[in-house]
C-alpha atoms as a PDB file:
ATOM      1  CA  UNK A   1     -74.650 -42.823 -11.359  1.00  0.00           C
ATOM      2  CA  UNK A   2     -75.790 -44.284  -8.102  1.00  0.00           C
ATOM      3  CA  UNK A   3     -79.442 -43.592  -6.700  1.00  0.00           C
ATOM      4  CA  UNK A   4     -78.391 -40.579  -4.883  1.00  0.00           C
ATOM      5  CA  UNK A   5     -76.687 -38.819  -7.340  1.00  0.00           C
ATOM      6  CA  UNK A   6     -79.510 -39.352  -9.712  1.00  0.00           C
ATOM      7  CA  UNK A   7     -82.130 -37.389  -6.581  1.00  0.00           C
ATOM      8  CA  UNK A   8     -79.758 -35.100  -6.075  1.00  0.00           C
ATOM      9  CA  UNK A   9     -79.781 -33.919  -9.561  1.00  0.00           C
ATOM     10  CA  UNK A  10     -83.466 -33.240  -9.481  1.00  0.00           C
ATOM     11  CA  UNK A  11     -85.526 -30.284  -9.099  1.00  0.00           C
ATOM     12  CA  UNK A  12     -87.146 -30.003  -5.442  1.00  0.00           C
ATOM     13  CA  UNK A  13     -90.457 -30.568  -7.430  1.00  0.00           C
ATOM     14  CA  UNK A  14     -89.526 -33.846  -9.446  1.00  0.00           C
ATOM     15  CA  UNK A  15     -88.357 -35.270  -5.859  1.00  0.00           C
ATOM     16  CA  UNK A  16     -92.417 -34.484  -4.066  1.00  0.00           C
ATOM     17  CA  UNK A  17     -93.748 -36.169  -7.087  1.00  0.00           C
ATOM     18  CA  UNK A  18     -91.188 -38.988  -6.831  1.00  0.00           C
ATOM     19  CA  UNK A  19     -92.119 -39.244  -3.012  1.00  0.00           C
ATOM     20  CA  UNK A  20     -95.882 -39.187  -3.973  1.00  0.00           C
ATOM     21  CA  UNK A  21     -95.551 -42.444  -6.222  1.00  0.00           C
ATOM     22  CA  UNK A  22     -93.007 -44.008  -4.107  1.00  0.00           C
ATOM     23  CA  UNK A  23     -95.196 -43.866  -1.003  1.00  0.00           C
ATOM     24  CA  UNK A  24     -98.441 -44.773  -2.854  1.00  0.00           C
ATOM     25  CA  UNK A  25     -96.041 -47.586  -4.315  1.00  0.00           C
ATOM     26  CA  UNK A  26     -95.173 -48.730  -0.396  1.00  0.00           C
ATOM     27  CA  UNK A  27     -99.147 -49.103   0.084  1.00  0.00           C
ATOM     28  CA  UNK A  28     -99.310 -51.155  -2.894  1.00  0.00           C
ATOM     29  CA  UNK A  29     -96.803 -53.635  -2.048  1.00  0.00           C
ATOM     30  CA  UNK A  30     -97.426 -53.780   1.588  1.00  0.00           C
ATOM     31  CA  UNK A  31    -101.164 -54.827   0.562  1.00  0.00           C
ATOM     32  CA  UNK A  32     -99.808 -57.490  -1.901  1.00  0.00           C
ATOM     33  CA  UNK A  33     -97.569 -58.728   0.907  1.00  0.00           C
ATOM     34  CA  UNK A  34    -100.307 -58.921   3.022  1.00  0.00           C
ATOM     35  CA  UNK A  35    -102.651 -60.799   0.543  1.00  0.00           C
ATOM     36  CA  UNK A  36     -99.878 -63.168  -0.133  1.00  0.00           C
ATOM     37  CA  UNK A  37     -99.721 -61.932  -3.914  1.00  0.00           C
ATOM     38  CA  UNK A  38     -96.188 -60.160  -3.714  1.00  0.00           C
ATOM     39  CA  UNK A  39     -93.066 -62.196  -5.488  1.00  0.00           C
ATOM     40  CA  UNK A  40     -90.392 -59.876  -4.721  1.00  0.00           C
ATOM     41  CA  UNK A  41     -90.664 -59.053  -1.039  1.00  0.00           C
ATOM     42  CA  UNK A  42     -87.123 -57.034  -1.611  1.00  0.00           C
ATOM     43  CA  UNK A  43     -88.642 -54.212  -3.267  1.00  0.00           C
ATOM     44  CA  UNK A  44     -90.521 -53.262   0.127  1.00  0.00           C
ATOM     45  CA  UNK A  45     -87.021 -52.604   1.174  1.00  0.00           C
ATOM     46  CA  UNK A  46     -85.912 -50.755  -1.649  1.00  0.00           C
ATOM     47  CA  UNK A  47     -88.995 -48.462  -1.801  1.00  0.00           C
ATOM     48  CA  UNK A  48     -88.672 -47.829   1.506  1.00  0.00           C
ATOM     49  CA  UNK A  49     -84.873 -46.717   1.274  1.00  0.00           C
ATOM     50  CA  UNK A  50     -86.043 -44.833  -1.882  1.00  0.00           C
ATOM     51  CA  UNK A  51     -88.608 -42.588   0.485  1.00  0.00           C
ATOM     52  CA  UNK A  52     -85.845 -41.994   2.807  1.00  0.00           C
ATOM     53  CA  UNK A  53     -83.341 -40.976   0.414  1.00  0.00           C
ATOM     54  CA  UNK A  54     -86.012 -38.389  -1.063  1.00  0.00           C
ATOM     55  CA  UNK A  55     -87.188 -37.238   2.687  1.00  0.00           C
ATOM     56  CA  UNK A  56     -83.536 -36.598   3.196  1.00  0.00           C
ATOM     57  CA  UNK A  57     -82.766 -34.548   0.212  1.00  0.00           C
ATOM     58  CA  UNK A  58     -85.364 -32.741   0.622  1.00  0.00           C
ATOM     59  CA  UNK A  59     -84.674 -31.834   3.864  1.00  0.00           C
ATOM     60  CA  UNK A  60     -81.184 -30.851   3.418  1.00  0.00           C
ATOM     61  CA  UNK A  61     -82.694 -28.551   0.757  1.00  0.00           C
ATOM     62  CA  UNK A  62     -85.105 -26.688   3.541  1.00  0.00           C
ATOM     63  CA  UNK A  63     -81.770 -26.253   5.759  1.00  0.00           C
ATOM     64  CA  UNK A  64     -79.883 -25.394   2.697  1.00  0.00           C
ATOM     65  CA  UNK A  65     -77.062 -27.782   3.973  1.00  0.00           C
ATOM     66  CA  UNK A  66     -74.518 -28.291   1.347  1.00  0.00           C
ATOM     67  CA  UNK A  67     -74.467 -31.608  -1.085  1.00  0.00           C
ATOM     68  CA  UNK A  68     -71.845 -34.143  -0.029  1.00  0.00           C
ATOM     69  CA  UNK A  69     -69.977 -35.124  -2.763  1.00  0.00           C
ATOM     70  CA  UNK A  70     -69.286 -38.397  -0.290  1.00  0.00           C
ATOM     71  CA  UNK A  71     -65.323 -38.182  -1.481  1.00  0.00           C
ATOM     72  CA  UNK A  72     -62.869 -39.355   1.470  1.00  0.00           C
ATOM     73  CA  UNK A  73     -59.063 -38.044   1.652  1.00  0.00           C
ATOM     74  CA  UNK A  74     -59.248 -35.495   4.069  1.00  0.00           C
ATOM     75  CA  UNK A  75     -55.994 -34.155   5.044  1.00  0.00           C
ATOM     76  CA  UNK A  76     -54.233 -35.730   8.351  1.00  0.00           C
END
């Protein structure tokens, strides 16, 4: 199960708590990166992709937009 997949199958209040943490995550790492203390500087970039995938979910949920199940093979 991919990252995704694993948001998608949370509750719309699991994902604002997730978003809380991840954001106050983002500060944290942006002020180690600043102070020279942070060893992974990847994980900026993976937080920040995390917030995004959250925002997005969550926003398809307000529009009520249907899940894509992200399967190709239309027909032709």
């Amino acid at each position: 199960m991919n990252r995704a997949e694993m948001y998608h199958n949370m509750t719309t209040s699991e994902l604002k708590e997730k978003l809380a943490s991840s954001k106050s995550e983002l500060m944290n790492l942006r002020f180690q990166h600043s102070t020279g203390q942070l060893k992974d500087p990847l994980q900026l970039q993976m937080v920040k992709k995390d917030i995004a995938r959250v925002m997005t979910i969550l926003r398809e949920r307000e529009l009520n937009v249907p899940k894509n199940t992200g399967k190709k093979g239309g027909k032709k």
